[in-house]
C-alpha atoms as a PDB file:
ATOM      1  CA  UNK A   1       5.718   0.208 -18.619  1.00  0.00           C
ATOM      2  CA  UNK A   2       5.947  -2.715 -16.048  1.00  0.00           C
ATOM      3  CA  UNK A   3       5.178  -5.343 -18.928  1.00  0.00           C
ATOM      4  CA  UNK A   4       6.838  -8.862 -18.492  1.00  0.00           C
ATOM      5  CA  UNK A   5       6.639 -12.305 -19.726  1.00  0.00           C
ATOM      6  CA  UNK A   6       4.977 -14.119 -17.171  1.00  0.00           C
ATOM      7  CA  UNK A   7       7.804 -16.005 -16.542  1.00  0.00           C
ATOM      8  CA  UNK A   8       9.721 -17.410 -13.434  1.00  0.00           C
ATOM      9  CA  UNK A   9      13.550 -16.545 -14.340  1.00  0.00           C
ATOM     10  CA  UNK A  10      14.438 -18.837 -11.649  1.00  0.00           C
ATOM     11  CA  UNK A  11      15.899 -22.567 -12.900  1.00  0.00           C
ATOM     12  CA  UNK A  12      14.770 -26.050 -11.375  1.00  0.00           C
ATOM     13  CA  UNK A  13      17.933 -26.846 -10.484  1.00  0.00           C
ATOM     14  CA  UNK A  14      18.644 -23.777  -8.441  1.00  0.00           C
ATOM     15  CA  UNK A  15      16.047 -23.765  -6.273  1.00  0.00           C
ATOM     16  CA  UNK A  16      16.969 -27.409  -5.643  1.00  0.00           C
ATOM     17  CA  UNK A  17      20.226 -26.740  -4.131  1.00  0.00           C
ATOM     18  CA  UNK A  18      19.115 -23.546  -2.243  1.00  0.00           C
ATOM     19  CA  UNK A  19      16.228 -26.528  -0.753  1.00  0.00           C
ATOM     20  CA  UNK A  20      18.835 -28.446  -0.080  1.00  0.00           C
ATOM     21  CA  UNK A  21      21.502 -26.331   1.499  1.00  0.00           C
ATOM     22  CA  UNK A  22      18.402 -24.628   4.007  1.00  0.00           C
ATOM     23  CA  UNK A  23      17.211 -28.166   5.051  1.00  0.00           C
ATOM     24  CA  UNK A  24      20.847 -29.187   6.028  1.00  0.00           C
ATOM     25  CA  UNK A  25      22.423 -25.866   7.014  1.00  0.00           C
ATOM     26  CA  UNK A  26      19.143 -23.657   8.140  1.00  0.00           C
ATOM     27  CA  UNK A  27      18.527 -20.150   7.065  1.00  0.00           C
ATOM     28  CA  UNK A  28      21.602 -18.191   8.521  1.00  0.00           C
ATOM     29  CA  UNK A  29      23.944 -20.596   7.162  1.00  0.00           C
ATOM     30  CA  UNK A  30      22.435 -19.941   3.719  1.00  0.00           C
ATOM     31  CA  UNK A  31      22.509 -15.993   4.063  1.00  0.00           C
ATOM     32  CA  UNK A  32      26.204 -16.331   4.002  1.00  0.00           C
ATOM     33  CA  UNK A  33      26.597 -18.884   1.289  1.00  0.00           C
ATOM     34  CA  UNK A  34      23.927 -16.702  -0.929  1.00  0.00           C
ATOM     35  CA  UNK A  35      26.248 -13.472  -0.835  1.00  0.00           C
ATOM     36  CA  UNK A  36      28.348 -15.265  -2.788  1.00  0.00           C
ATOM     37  CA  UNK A  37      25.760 -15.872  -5.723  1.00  0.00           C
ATOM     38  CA  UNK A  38      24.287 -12.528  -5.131  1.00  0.00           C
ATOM     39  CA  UNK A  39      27.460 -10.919  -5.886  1.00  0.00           C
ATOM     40  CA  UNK A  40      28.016 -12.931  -9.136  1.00  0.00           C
ATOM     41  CA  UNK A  41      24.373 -12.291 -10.342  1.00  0.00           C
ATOM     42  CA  UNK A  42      25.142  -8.664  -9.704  1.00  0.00           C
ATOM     43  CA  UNK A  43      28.125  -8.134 -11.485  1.00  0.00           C
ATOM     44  CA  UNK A  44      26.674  -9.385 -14.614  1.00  0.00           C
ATOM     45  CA  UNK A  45      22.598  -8.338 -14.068  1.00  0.00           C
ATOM     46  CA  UNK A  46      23.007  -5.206 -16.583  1.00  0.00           C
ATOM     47  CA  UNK A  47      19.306  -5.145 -17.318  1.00  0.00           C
ATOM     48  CA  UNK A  48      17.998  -5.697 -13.803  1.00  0.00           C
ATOM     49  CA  UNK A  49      20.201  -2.920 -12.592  1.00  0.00           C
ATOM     50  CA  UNK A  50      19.651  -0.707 -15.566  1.00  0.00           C
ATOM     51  CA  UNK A  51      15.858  -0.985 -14.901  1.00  0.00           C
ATOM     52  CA  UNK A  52      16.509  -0.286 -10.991  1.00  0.00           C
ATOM     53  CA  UNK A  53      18.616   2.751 -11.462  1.00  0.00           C
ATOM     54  CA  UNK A  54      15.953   4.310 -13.855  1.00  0.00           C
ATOM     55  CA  UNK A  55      13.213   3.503 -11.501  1.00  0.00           C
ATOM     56  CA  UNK A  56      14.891   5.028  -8.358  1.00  0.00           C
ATOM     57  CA  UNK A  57      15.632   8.010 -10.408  1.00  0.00           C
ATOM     58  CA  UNK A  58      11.646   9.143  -9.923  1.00  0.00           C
ATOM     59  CA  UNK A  59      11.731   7.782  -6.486  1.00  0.00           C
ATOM     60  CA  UNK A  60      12.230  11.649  -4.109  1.00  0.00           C
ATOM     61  CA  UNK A  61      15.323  12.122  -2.262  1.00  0.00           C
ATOM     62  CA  UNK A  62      17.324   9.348  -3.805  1.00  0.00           C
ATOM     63  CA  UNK A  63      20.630  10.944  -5.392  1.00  0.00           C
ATOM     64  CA  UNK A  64      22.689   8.836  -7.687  1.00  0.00           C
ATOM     65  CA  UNK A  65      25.473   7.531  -4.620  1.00  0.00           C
ATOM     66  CA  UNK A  66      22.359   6.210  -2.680  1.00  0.00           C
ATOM     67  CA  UNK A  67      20.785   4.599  -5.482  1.00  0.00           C
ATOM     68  CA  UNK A  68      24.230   2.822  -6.240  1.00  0.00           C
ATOM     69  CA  UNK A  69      23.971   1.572  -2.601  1.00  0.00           C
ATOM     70  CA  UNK A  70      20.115   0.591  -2.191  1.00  0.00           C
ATOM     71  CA  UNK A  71      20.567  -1.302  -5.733  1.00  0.00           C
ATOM     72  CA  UNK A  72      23.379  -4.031  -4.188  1.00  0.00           C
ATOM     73  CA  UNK A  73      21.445  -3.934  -0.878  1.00  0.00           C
ATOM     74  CA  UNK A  74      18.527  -4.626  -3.249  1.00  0.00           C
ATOM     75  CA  UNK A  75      19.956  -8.012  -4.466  1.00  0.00           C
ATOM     76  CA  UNK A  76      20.881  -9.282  -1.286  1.00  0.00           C
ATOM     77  CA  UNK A  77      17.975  -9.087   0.226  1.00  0.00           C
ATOM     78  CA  UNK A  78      16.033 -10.440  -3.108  1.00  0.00           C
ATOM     79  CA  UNK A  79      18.238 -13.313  -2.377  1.00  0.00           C
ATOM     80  CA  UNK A  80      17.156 -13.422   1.605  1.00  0.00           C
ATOM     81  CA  UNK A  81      13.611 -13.250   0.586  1.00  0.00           C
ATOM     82  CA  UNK A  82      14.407 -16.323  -1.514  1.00  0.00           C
ATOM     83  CA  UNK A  83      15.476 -18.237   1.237  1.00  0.00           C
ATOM     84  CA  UNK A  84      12.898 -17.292   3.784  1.00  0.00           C
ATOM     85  CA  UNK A  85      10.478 -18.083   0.859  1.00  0.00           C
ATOM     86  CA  UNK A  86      11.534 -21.564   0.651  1.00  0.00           C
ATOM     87  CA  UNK A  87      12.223 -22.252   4.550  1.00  0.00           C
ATOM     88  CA  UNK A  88       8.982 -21.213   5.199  1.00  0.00           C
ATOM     89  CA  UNK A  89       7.421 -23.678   3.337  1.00  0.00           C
ATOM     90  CA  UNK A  90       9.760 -26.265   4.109  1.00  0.00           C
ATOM     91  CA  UNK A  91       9.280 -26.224   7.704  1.00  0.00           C
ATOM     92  CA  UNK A  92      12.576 -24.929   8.378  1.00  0.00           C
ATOM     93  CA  UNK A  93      11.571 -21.523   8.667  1.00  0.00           C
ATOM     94  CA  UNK A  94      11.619 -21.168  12.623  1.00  0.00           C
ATOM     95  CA  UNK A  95      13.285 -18.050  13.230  1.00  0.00           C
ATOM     96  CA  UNK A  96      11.176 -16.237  10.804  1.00  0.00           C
ATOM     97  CA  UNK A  97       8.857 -13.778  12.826  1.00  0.00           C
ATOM     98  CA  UNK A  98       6.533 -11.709  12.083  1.00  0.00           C
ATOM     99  CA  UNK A  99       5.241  -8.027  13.474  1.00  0.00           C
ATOM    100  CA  UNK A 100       1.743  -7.170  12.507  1.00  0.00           C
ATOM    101  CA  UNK A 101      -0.636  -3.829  11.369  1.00  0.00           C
ATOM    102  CA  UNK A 102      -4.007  -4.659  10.245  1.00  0.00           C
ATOM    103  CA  UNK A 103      -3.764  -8.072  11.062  1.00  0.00           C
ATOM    104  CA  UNK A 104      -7.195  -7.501  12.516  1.00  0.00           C
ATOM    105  CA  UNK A 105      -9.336  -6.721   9.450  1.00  0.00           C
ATOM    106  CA  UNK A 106      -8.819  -9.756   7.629  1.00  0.00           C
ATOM    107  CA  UNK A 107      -9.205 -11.783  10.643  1.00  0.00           C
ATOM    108  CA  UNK A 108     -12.602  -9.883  10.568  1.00  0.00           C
ATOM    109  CA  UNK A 109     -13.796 -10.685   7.312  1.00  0.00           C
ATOM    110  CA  UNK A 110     -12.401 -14.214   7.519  1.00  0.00           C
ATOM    111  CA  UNK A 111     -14.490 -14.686  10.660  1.00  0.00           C
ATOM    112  CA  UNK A 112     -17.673 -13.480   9.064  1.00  0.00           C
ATOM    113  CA  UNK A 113     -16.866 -15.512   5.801  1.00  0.00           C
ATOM    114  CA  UNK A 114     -17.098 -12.589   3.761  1.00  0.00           C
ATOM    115  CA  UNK A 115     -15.021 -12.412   0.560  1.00  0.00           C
ATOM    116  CA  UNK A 116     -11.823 -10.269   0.412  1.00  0.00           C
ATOM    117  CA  UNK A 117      -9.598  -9.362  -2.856  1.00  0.00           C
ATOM    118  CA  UNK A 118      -6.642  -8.735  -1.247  1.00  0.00           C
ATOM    119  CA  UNK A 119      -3.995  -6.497  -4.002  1.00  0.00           C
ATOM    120  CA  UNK A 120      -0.017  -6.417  -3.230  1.00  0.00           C
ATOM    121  CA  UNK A 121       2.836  -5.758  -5.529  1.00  0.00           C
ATOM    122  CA  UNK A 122       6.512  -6.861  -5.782  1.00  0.00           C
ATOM    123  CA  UNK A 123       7.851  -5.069  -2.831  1.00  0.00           C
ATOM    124  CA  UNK A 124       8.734  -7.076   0.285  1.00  0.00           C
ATOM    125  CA  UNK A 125       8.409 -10.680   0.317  1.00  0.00           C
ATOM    126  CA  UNK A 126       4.462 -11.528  -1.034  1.00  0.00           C
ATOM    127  CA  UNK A 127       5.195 -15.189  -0.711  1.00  0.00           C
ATOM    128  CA  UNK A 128       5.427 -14.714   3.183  1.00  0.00           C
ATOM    129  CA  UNK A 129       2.394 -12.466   3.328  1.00  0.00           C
ATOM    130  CA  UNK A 130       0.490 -15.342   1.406  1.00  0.00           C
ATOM    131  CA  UNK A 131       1.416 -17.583   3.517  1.00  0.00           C
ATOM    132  CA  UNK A 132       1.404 -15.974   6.798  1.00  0.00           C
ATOM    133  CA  UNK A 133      -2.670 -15.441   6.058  1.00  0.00           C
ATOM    134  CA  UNK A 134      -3.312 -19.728   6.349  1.00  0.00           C
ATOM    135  CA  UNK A 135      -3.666 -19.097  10.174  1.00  0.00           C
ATOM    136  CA  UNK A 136      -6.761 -17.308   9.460  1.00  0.00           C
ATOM    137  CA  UNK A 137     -10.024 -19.535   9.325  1.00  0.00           C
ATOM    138  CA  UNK A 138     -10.469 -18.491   5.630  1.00  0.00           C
ATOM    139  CA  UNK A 139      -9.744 -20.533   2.297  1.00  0.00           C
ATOM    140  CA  UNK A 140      -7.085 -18.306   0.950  1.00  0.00           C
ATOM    141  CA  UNK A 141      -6.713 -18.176  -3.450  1.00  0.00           C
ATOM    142  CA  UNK A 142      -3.584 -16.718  -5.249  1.00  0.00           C
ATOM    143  CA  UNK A 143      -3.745 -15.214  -8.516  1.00  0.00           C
ATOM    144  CA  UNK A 144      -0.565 -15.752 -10.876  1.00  0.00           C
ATOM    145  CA  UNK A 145       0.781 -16.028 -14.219  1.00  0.00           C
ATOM    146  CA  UNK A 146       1.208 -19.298 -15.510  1.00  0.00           C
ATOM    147  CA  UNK A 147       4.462 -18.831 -16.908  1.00  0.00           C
ATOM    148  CA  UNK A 148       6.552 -21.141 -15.058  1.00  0.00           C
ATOM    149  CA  UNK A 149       7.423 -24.240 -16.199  1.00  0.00           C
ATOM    150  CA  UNK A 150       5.704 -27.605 -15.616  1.00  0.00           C
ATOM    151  CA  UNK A 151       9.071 -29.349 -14.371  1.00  0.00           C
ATOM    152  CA  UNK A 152       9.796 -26.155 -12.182  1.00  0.00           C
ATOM    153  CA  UNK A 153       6.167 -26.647 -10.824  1.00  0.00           C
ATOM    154  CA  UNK A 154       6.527 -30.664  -9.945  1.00  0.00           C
ATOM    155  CA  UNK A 155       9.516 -29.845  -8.166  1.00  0.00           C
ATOM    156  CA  UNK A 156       8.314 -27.263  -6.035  1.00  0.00           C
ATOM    157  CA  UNK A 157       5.347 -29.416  -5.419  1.00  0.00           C
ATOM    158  CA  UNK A 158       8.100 -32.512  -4.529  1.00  0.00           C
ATOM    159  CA  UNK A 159      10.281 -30.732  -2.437  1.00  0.00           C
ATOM    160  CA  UNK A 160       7.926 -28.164  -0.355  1.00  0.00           C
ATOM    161  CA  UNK A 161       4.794 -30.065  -0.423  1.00  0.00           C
ATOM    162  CA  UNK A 162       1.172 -28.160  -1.342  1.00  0.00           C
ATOM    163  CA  UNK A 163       1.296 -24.468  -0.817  1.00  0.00           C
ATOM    164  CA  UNK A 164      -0.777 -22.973   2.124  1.00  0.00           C
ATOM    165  CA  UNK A 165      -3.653 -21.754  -0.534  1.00  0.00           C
ATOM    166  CA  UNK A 166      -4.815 -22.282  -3.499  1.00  0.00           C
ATOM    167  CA  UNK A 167      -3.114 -21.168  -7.130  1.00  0.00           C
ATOM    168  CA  UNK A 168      -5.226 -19.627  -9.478  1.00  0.00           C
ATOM    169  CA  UNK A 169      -3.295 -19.392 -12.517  1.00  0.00           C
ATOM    170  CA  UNK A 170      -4.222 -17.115 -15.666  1.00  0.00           C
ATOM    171  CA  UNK A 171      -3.541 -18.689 -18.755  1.00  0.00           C
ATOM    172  CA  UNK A 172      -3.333 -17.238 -22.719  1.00  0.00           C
ATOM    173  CA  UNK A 173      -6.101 -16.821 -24.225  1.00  0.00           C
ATOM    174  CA  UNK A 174      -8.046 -18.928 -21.278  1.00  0.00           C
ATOM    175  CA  UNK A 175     -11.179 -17.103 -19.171  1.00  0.00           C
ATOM    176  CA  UNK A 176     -11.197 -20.156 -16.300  1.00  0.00           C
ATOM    177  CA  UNK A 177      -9.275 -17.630 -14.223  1.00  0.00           C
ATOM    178  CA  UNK A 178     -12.103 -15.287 -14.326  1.00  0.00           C
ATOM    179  CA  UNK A 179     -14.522 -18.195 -13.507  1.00  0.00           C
ATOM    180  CA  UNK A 180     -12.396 -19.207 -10.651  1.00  0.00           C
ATOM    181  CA  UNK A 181     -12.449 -15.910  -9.304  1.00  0.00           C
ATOM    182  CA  UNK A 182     -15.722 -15.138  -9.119  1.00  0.00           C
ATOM    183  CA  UNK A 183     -16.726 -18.483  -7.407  1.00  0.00           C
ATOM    184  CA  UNK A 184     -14.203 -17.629  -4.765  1.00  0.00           C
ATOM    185  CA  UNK A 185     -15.502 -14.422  -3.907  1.00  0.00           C
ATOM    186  CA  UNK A 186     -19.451 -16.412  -4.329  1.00  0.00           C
ATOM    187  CA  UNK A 187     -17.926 -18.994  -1.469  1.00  0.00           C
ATOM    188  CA  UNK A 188     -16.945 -15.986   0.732  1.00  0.00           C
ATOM    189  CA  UNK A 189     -12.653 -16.622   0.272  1.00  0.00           C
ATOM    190  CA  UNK A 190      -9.859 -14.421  -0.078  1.00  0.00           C
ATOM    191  CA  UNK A 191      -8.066 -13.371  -3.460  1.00  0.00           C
ATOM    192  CA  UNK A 192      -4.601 -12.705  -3.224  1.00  0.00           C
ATOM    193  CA  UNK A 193      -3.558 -10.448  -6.733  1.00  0.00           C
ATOM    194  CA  UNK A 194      -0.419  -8.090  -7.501  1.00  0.00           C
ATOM    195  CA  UNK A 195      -1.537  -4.833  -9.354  1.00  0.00           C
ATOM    196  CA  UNK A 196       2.455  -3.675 -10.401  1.00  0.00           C
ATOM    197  CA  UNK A 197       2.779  -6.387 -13.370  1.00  0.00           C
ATOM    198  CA  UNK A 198       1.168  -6.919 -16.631  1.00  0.00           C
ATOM    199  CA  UNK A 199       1.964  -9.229 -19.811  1.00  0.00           C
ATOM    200  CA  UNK A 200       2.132  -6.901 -22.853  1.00  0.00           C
ATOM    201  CA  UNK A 201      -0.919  -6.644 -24.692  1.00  0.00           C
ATOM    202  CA  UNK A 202      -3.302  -6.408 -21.585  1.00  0.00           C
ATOM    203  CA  UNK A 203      -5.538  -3.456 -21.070  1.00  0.00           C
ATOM    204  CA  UNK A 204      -4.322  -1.438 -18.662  1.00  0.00           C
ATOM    205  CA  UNK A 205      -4.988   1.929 -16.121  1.00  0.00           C
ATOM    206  CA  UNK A 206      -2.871   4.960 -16.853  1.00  0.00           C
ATOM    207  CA  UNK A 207      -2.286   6.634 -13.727  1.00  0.00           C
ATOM    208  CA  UNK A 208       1.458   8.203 -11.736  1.00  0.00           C
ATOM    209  CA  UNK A 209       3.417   7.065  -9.193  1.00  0.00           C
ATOM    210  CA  UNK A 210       5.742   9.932  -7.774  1.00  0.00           C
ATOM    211  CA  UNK A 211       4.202  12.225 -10.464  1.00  0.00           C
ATOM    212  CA  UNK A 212       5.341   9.734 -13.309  1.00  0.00           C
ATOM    213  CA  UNK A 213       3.079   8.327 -15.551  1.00  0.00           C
ATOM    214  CA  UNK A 214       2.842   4.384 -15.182  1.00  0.00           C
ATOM    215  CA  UNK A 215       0.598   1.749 -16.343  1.00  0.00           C
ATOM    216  CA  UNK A 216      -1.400  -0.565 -13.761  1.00  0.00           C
ATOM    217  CA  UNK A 217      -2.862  -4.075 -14.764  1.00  0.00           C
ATOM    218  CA  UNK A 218      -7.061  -3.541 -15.671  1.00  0.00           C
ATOM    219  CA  UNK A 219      -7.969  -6.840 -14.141  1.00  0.00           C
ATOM    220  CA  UNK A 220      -6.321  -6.639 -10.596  1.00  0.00           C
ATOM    221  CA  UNK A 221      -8.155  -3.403 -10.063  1.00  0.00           C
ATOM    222  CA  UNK A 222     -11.657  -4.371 -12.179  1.00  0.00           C
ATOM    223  CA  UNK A 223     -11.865  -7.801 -10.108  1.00  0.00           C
ATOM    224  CA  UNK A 224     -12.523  -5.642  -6.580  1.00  0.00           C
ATOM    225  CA  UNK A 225     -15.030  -3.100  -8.228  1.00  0.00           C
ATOM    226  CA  UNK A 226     -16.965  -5.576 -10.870  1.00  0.00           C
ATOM    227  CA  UNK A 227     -17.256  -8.332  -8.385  1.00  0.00           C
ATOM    228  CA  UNK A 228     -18.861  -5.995  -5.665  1.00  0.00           C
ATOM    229  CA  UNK A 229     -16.483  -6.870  -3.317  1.00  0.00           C
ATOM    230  CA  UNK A 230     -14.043  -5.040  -0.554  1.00  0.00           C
ATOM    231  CA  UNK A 231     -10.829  -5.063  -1.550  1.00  0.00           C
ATOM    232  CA  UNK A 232      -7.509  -3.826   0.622  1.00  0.00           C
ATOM    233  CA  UNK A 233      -3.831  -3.886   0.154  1.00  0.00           C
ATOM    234  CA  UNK A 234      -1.396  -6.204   1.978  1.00  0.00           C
ATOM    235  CA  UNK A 235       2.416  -6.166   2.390  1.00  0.00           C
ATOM    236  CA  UNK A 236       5.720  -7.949   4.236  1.00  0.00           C
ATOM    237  CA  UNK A 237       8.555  -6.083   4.245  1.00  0.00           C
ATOM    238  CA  UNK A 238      11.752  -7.144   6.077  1.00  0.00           C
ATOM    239  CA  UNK A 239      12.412  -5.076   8.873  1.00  0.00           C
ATOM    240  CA  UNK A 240      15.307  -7.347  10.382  1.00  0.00           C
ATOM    241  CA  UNK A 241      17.276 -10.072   9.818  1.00  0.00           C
ATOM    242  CA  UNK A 242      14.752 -12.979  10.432  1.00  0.00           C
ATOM    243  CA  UNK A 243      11.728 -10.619  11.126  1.00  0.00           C
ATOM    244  CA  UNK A 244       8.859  -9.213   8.545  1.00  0.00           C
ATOM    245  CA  UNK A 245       6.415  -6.525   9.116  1.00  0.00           C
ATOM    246  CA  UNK A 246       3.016  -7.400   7.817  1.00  0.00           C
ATOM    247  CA  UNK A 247       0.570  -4.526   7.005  1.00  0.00           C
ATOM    248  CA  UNK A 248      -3.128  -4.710   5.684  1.00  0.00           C
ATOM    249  CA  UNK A 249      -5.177  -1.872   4.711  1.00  0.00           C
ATOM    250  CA  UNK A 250      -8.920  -0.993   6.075  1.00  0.00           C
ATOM    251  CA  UNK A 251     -10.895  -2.772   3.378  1.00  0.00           C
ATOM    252  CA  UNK A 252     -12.693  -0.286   0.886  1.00  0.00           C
ATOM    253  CA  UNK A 253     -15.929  -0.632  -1.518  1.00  0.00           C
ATOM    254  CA  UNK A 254     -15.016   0.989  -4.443  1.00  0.00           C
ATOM    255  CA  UNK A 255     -17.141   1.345  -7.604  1.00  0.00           C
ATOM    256  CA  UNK A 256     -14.680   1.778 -10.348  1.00  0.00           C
ATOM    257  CA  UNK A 257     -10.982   0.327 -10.934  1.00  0.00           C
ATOM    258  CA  UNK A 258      -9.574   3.561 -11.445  1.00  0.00           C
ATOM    259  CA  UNK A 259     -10.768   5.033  -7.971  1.00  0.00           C
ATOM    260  CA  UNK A 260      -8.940   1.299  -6.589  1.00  0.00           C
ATOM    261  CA  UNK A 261      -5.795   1.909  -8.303  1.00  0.00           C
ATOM    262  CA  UNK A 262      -5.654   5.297  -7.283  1.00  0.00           C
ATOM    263  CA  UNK A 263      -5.722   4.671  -3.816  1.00  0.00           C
ATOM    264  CA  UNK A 264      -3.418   1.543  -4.270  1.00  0.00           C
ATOM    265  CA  UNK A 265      -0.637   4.199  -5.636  1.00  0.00           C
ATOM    266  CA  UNK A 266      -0.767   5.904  -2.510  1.00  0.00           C
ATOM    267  CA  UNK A 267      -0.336   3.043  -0.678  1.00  0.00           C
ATOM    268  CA  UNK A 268       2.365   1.914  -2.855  1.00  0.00           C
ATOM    269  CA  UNK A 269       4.621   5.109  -2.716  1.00  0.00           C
ATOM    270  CA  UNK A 270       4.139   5.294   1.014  1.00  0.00           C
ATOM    271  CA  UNK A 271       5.839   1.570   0.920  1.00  0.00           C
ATOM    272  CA  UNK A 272       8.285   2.105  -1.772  1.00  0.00           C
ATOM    273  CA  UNK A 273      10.298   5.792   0.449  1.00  0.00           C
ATOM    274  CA  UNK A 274       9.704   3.806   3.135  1.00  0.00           C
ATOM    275  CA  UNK A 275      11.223   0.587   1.384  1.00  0.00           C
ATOM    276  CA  UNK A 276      13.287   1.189  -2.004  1.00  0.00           C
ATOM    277  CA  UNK A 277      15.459  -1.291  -1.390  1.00  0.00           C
ATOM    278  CA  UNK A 278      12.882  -3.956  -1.337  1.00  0.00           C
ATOM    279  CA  UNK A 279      11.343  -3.058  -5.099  1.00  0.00           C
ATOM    280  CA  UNK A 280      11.572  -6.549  -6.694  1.00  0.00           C
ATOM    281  CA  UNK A 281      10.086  -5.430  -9.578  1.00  0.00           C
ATOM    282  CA  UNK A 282      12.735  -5.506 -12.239  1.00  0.00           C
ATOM    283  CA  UNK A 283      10.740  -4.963 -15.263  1.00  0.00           C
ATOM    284  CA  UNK A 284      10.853  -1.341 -16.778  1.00  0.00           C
ATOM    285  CA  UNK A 285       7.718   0.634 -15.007  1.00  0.00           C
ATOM    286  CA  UNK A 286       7.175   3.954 -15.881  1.00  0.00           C
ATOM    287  CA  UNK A 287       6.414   4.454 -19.411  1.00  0.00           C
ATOM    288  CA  UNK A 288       9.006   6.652 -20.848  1.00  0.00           C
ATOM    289  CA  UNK A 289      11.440   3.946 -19.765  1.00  0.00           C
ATOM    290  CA  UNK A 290       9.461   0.944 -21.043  1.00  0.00           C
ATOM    291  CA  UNK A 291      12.384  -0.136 -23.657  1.00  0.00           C
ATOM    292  CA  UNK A 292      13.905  -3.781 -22.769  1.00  0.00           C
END
């Protein structure tokens, strides 16, 4: 059950120094330093791993040896992403390129101002993805948690500036989300919204990934049926050392939010053999391994 907090684990002071280190040093300088860190937070991430290994254990073809590898190539590049993350908004992000698949559809809808949900997951780098749709001529809107803190948030705001699009954050027991939302799909924008995380006590979609059963969030999947609007799914996975492949779905009409999250599973697996070592997901996901 992929059930979290809604919480950032990251600290204020952390991101700080990585800031720091990027704008003096640039991005391959802080690769090297960050294997460092990476293989301290590894040695003593016993959850994170435990939740990996069970998760790769449904994944096909993955035998316990290559699981042990793809989970430490897993942390280094969560740490990569990390950096790219924050270069990228800091302007110091030039030798971050991008390949593209799909590129074309959103472009489409962006030119005709029609409104877009656009669904992605923890695989890859979504922060790039986000960010790499402000070059379209459309007002872009971000769905998330707001579980981080207000001190992590002023820094981020202090040291990278405003983000590329707009945060729409969903609050407990607060509907202005929902509000939001639908105005931004009324105004003809784009809604960015991950469908592989839910806080516990949200209704959910039962479905199976790799034959497993799993739970998927209700409201990332209702939002693209309820609001009558085309929905398609959108990822950046790194494909070499500075370079991300972004891909983008034809954009479906879809009457119910189980037919959506059905076809977003097939995406998904598709992504995740193609990618395991990019899962960033480290909440327990399918449902027989849903203990903390």
């Amino acid at each position: 059950m992929s059930s979290w907090k809604g919480k950032s684990k990251g600290t204020p002071l952390g991101y700080k120094i990585f800031i720091r280190i990027i704008q003096l040093f640039g991005v391959g300088f802080t690769y090297r330093i960050l294997r460092f860190v990476v293989f301290y937070y590894y040695l003593f991430a016993t959850t994170p791993k435990r939740n990996l290994r069970l998760f790769y254990s449904k994944v096909p073809g993955l035998n316990s040896a290559k699981i042990s590898r793809i989970i430490r190539r897993n942390f280094n590049l969560l740490g990569e992403s990390l950096v790219d993350r924050f270069a990228f908004l800091i302007g110091k992000g030039d030798k971050i390129t991008y390949t593209e698949e799909g590129e074309k559809y959103l472009r489409d809808f962006a030119e005709r101002k029609q409104p877009l949900i656009l669904i992605s997951a923890h695989i890859g780098n979504w922060e790039i993805a986000g960010n790499l749709l402000k070059k379209l001529d459309a007002k872009v809107n971000v769905v998330m948690f707001d579980g981080e803190s207000e001190k992590l948030k002023k820094l981020l705001k202090n040291e990278v500036g405003e983000s590329h699009f707009n945060i729409i954050s969903i609050k407990p027991n607060d509907l202005s989300h929902i509000y939001q939302i639908n105005n931004a799909i009324k105004s003809g924008e784009m809604v960015c919204i991950h469908g592989d995380r839910f806080i516990e006590g949200a209704k959910t979609i039962p479905t199976k990934l790799f034959g497993q059963p799993i739970d998927l969030p209700y409201g990332s999947f209702q939002i693209a049926s309820r609001l009558k609007a085309h929905h398609c799914f959108i990822f950046a996975v790194k494909d070499g050392k500075y370079n991300y492949h972004f891909t983008s779905t034809q954009p479906e009409l879809l009457n119910r939010p189980e037919q959506v999250a059905e076809k977003y599973v097939e995406v998904l697996e598709e992504k995740i053999k193609a990618n395991p070592e990019q899962w960033f997901n480290y909440f327990p996901f399918f449902k027989e391994n849903a203990s903390q």
